[in-house]
N, C-alpha and C. Protein backbone atom coordinates (compact mmCIF):
# COMPACT_ATOMS: atom_id res chain seq x y z
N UNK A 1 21.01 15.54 9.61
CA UNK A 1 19.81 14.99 8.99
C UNK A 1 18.65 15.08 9.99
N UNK A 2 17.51 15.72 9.52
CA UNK A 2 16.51 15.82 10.21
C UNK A 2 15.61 14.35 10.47
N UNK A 3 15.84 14.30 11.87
CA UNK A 3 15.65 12.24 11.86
C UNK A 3 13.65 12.65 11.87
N UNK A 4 12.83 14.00 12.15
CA UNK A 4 11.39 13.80 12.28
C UNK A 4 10.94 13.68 10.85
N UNK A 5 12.01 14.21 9.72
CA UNK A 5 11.47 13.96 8.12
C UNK A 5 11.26 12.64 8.12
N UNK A 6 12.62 11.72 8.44
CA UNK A 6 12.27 10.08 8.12
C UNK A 6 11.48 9.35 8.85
N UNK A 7 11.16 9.72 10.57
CA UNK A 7 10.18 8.85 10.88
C UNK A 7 8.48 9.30 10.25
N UNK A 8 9.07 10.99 9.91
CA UNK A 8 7.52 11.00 9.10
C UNK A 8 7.13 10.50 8.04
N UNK A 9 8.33 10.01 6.96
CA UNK A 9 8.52 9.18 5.78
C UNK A 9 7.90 8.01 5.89
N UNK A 10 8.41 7.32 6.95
CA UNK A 10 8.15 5.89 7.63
C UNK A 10 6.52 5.56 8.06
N UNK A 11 6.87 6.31 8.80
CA UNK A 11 4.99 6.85 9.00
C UNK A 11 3.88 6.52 8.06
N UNK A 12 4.17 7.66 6.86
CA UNK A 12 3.27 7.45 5.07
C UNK A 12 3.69 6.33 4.90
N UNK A 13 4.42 5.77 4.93
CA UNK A 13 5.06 4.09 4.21
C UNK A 13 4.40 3.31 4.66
N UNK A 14 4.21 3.16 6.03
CA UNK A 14 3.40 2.36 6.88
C UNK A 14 1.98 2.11 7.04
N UNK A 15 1.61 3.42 6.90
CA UNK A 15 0.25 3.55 6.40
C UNK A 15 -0.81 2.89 5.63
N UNK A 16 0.03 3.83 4.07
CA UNK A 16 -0.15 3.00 2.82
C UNK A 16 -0.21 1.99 2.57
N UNK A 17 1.61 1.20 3.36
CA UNK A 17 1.43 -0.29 3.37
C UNK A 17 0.33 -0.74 4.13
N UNK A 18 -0.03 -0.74 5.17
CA UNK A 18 -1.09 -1.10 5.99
C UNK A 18 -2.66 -0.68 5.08
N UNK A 19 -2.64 -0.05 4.65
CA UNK A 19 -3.81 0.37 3.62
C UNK A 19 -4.38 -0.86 2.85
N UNK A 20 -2.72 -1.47 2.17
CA UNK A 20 -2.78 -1.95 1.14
C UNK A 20 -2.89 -2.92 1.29
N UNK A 21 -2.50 -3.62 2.44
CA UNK A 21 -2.89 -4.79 2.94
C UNK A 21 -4.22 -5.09 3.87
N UNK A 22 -5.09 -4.09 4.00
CA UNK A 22 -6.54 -4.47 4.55
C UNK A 22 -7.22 -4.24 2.91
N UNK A 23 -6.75 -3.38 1.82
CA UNK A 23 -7.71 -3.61 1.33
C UNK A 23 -8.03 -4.96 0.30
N UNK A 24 -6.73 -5.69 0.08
CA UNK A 24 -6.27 -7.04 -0.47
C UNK A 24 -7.39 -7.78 0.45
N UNK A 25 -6.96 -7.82 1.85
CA UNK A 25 -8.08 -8.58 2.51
C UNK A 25 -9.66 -8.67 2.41
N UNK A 26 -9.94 -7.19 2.19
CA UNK A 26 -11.76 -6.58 2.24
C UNK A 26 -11.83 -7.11 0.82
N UNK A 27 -10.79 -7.02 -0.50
CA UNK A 27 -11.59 -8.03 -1.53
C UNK A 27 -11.33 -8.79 -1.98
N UNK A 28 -10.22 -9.66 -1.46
CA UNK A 28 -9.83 -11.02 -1.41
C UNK A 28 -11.63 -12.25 -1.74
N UNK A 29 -11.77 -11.99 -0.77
CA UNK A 29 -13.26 -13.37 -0.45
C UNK A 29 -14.51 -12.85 -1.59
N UNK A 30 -14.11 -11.81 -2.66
CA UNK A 30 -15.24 -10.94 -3.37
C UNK A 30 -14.76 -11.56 -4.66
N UNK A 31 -13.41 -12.30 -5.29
CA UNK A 31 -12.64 -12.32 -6.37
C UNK A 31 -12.89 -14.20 -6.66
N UNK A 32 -13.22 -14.31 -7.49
CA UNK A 32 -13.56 -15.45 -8.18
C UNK A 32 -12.59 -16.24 -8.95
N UNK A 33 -12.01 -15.38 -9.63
CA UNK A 33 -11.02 -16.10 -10.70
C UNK A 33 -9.43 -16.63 -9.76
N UNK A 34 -9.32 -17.71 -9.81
CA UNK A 34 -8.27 -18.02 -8.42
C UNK A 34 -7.48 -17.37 -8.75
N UNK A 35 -6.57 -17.16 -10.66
CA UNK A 35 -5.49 -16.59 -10.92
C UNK A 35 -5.40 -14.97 -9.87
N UNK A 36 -6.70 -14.49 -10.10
CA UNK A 36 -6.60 -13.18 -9.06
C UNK A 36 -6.21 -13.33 -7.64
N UNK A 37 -6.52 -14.28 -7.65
CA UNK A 37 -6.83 -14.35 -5.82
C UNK A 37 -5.54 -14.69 -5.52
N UNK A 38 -4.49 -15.53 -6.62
CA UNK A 38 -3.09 -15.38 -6.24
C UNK A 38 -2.42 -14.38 -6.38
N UNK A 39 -2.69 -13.37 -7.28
CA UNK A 39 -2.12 -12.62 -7.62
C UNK A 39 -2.22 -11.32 -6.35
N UNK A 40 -3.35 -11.29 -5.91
CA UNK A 40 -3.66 -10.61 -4.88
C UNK A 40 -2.67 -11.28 -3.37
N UNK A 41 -2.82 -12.56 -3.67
CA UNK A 41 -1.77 -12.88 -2.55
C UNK A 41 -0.25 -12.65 -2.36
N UNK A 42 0.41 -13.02 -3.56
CA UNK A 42 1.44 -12.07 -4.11
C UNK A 42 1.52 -10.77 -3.91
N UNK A 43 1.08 -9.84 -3.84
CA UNK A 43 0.77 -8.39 -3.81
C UNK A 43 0.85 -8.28 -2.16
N UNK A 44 -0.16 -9.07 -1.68
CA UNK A 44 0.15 -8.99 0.35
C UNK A 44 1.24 -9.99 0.46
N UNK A 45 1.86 -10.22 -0.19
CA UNK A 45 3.11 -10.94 0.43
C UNK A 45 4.27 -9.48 0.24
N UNK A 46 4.35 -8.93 -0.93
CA UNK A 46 5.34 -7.86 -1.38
C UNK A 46 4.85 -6.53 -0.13
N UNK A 47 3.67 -6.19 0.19
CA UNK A 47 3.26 -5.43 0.92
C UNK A 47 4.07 -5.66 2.57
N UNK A 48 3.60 -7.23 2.88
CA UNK A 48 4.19 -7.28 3.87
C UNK A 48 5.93 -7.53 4.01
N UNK A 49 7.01 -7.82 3.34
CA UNK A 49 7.82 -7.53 3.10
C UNK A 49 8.64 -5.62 3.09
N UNK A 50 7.82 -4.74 2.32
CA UNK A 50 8.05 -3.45 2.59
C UNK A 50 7.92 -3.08 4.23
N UNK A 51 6.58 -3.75 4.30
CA UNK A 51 6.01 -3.02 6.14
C UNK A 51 7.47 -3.55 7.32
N UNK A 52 7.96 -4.55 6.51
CA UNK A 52 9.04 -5.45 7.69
C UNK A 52 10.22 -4.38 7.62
N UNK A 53 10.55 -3.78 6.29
CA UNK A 53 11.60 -3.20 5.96
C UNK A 53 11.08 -1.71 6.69
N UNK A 54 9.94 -1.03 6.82
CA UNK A 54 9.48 -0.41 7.09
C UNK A 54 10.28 -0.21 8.96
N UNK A 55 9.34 -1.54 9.51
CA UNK A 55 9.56 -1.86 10.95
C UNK A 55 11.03 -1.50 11.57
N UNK A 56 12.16 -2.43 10.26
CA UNK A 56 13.06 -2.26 10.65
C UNK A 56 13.75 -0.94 11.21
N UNK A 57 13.35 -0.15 10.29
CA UNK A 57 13.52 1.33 10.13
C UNK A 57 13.59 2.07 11.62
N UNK A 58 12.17 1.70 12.29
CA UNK A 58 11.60 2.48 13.10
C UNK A 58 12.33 1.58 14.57
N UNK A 59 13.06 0.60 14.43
CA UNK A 59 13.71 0.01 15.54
C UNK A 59 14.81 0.83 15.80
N UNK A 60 15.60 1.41 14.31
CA UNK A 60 16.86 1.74 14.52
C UNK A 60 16.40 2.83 15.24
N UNK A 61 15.34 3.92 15.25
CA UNK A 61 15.16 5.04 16.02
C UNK A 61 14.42 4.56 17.64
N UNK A 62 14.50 3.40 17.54
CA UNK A 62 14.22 3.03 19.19
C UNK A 62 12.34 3.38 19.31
N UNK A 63 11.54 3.67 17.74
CA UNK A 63 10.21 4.16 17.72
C UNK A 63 9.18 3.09 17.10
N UNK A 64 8.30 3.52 17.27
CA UNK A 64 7.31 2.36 16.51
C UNK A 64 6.35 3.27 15.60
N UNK A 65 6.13 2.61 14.73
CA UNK A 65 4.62 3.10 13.79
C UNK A 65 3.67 3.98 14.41
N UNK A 66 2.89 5.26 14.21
CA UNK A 66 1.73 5.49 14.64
C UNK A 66 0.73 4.05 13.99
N UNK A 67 -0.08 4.31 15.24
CA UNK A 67 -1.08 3.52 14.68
C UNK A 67 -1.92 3.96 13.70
N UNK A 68 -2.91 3.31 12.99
CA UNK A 68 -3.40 3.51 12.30
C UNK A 68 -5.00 3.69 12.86
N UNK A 69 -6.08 4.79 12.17
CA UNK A 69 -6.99 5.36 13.25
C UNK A 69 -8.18 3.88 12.48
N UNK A 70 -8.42 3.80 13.70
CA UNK A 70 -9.98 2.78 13.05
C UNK A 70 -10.71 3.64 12.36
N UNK A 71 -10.66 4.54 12.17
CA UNK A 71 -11.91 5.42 11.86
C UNK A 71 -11.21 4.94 10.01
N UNK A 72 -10.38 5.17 9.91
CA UNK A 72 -9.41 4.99 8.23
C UNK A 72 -9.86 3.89 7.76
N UNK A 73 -9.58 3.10 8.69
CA UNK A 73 -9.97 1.49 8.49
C UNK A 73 -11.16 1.28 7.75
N UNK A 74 -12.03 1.94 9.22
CA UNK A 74 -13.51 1.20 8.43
C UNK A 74 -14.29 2.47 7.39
N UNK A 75 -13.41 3.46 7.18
CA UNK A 75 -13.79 4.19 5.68
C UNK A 75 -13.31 3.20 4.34
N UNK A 76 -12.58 2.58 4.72
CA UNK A 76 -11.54 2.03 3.19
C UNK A 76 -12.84 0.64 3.24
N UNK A 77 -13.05 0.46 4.66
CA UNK A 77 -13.77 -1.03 4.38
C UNK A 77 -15.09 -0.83 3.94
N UNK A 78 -15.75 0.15 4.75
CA UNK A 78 -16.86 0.85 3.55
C UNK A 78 -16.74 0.61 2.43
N UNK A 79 -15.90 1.29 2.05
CA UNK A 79 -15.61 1.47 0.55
C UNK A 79 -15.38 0.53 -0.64
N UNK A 80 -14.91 -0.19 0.38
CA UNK A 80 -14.73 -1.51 -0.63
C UNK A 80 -15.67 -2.25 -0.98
N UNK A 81 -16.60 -2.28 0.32
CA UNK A 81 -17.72 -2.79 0.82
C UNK A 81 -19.26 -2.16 -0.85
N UNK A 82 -19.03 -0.84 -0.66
CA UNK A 82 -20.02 -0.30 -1.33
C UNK A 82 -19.44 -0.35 -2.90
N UNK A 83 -18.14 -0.13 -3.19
CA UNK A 83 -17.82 -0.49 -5.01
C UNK A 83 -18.76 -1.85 -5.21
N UNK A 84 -18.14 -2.86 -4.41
CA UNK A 84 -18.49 -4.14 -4.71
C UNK A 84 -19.88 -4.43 -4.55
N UNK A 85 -20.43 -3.72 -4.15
CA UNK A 85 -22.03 -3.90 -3.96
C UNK A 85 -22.84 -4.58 -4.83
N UNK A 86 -22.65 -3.85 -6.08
CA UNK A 86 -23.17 -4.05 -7.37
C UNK A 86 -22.61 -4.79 -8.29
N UNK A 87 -21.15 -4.98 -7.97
CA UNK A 87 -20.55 -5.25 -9.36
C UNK A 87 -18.80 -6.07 -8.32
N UNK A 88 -18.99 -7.25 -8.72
CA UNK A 88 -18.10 -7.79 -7.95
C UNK A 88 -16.69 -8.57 -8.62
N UNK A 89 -17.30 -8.11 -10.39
CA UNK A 89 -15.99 -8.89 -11.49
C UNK A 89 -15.18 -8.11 -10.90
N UNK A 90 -14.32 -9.21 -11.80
CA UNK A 90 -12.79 -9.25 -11.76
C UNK A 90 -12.09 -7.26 -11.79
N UNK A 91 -13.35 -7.28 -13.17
CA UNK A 91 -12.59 -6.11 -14.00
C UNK A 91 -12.61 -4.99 -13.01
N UNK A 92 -13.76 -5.34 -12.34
CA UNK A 92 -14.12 -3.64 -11.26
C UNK A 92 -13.12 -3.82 -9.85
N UNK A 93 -12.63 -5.43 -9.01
CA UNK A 93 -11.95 -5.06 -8.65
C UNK A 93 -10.44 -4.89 -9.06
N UNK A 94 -10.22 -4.75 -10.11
CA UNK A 94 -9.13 -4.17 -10.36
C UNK A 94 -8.44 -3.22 -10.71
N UNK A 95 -9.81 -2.67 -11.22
CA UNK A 95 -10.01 -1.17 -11.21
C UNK A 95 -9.98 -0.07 -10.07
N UNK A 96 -10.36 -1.25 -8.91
CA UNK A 96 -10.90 -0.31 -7.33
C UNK A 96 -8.92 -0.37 -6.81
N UNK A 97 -8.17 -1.47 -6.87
CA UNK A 97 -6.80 -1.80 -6.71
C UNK A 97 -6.19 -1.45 -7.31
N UNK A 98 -5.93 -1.01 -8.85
CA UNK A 98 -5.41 -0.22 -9.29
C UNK A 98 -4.92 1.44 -8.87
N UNK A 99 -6.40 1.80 -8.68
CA UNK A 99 -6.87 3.31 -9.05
C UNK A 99 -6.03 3.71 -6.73
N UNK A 100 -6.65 2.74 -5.67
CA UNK A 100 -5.68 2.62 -4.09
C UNK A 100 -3.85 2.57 -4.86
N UNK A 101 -3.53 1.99 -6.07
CA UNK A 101 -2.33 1.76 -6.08
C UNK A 101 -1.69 3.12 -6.77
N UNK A 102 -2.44 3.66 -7.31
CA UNK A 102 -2.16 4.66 -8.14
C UNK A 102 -2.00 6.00 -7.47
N UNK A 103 -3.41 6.16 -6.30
CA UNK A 103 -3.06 6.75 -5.14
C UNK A 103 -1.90 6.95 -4.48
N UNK A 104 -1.43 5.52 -3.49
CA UNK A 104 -0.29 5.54 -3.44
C UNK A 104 0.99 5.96 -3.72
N UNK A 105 1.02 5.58 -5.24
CA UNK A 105 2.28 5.60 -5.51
C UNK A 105 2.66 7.23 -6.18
N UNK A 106 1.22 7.84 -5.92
CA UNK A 106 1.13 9.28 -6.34
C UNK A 106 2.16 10.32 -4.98
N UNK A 107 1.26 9.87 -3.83
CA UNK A 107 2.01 10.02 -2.69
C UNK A 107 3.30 10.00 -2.07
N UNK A 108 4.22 8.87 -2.58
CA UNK A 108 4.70 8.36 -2.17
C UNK A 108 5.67 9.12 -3.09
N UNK A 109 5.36 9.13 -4.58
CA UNK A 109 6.42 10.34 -5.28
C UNK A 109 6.04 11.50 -4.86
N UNK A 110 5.06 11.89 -4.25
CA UNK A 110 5.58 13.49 -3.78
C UNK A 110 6.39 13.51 -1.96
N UNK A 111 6.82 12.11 -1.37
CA UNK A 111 7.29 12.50 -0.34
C UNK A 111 8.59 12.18 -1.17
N UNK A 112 9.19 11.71 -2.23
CA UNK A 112 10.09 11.23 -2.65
C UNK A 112 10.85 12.84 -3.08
N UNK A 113 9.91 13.61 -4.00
CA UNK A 113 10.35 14.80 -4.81
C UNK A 113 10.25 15.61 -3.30
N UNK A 114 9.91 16.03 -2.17
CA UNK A 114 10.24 17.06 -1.16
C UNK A 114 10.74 17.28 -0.31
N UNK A 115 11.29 15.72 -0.35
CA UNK A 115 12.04 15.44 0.81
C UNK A 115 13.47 14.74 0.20
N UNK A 116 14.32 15.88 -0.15
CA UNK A 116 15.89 15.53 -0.71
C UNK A 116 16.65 15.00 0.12
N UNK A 117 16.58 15.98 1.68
CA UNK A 117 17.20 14.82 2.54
C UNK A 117 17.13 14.22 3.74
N UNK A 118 15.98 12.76 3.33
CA UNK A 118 15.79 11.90 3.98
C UNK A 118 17.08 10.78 3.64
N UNK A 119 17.31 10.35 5.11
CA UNK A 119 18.12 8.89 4.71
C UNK A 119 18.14 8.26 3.41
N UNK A 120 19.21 7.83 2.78
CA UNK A 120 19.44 6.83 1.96
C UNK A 120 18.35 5.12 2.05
N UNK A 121 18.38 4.79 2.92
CA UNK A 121 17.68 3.44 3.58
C UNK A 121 16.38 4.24 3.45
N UNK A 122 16.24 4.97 4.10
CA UNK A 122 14.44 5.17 3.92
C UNK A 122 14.07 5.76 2.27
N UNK A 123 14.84 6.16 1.51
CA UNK A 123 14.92 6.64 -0.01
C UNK A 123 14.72 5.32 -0.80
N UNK A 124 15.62 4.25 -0.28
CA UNK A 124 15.52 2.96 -0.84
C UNK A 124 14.17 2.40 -0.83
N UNK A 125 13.76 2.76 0.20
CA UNK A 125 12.02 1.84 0.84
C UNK A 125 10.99 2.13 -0.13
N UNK A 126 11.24 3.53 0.16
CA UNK A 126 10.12 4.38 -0.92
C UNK A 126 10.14 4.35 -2.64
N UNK A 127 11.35 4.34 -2.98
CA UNK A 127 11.79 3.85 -4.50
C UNK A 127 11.04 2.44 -4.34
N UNK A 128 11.30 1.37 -3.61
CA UNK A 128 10.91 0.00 -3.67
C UNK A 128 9.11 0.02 -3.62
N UNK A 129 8.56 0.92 -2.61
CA UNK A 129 7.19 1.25 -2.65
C UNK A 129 6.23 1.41 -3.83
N UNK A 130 6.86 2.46 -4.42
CA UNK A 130 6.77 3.18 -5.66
C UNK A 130 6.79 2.11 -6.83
N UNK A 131 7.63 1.30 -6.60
CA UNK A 131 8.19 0.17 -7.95
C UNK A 131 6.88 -0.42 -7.76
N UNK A 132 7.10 -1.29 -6.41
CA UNK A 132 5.90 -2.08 -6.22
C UNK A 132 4.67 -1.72 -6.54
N UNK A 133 4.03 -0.22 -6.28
CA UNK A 133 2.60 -0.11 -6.63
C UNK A 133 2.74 -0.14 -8.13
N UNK A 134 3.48 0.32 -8.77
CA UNK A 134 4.08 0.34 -10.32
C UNK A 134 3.49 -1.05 -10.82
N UNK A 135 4.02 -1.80 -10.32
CA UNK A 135 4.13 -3.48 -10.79
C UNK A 135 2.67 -3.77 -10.85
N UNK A 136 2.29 -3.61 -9.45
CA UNK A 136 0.98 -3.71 -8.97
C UNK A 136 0.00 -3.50 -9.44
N UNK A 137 0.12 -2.48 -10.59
CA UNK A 137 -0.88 -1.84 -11.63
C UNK A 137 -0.41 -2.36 -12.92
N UNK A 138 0.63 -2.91 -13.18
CA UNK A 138 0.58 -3.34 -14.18
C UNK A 138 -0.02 -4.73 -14.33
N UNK A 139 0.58 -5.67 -13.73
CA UNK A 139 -0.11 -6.96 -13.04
C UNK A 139 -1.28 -6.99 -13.17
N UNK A 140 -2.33 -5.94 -12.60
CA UNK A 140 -3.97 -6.12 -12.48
C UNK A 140 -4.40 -5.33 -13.43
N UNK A 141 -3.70 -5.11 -14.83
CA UNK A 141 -4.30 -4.99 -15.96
C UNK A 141 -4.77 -5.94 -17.20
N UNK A 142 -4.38 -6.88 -16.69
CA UNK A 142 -4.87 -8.03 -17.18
C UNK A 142 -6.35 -8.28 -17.02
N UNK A 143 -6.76 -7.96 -15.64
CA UNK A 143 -7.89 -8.03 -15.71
C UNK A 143 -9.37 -7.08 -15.99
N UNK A 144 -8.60 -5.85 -16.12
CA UNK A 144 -9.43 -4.96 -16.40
C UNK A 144 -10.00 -5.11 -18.12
């Protein structure tokens, strides 16, 4: 088994997760309706749960996460920054969280479909990834 496929697996997982949890944060304090604001907390609770399962991963190879580039960071925080500019309902951010989740989980099935053989445990993560952004979009259609 090629162990650079799964820490590169781990890698995208980490990412994403890390994605997904600054951008919960950048529009957390923008969301009005509390039901969202739990629901969004829920969502960084499931996020951070994957990233742990994630972590675990990268212990067994004695490796850690690349970091993540600030430069990523403060594009996504831009971004969040400028959707919300104008328009700060419910409906638009869930539209902006949706559409990051949809991303995702777009990704995340094409490391799933090209990579036949990655570990079992890291196959599990990414199925669980995948579910989760799944959920994740279904969940914040309520508010759209």
């Amino acid at each position: 088994m090629d162990e650079n496929i799964n820490l590169t697996i781990l890698n995208e997982i980490a990412k994403a997760t890390r994605m997904g949890l600054s951008n919960i944060i950048f529009v957390s304090d923008k969301v009005g309706e509390e039901s969202m604001k739990e629901l969004l907390s829920t969502q960084y609770a499931e996020y951070g749960k994957i990233l742990d399962k994630v972590n675990t991963q990268f212990e067994k190879y004695g490796e850690i996460p690349d970091d993540e580039p600030i430069g990523a960071k403060m594009m996504s925080w831009t971004g969040v920054q400028m959707n919300t500019l104008t328009d700060k309902s419910n409906s638009h951010i869930a539209e902006l969280m949706s559409q990051g989740n949809l991303m995702g989980m777009i990704e995340a099935q094409k490391l799933l479909n090209h990579s036949p053989e990655m570990e079992p445990e890291i196959k599990n993560i990414l199925n669980e990834f995948i579910q989760m952004q799944h959920n994740n979009i279904e969940q914040l259609k309520q508010y759209l």
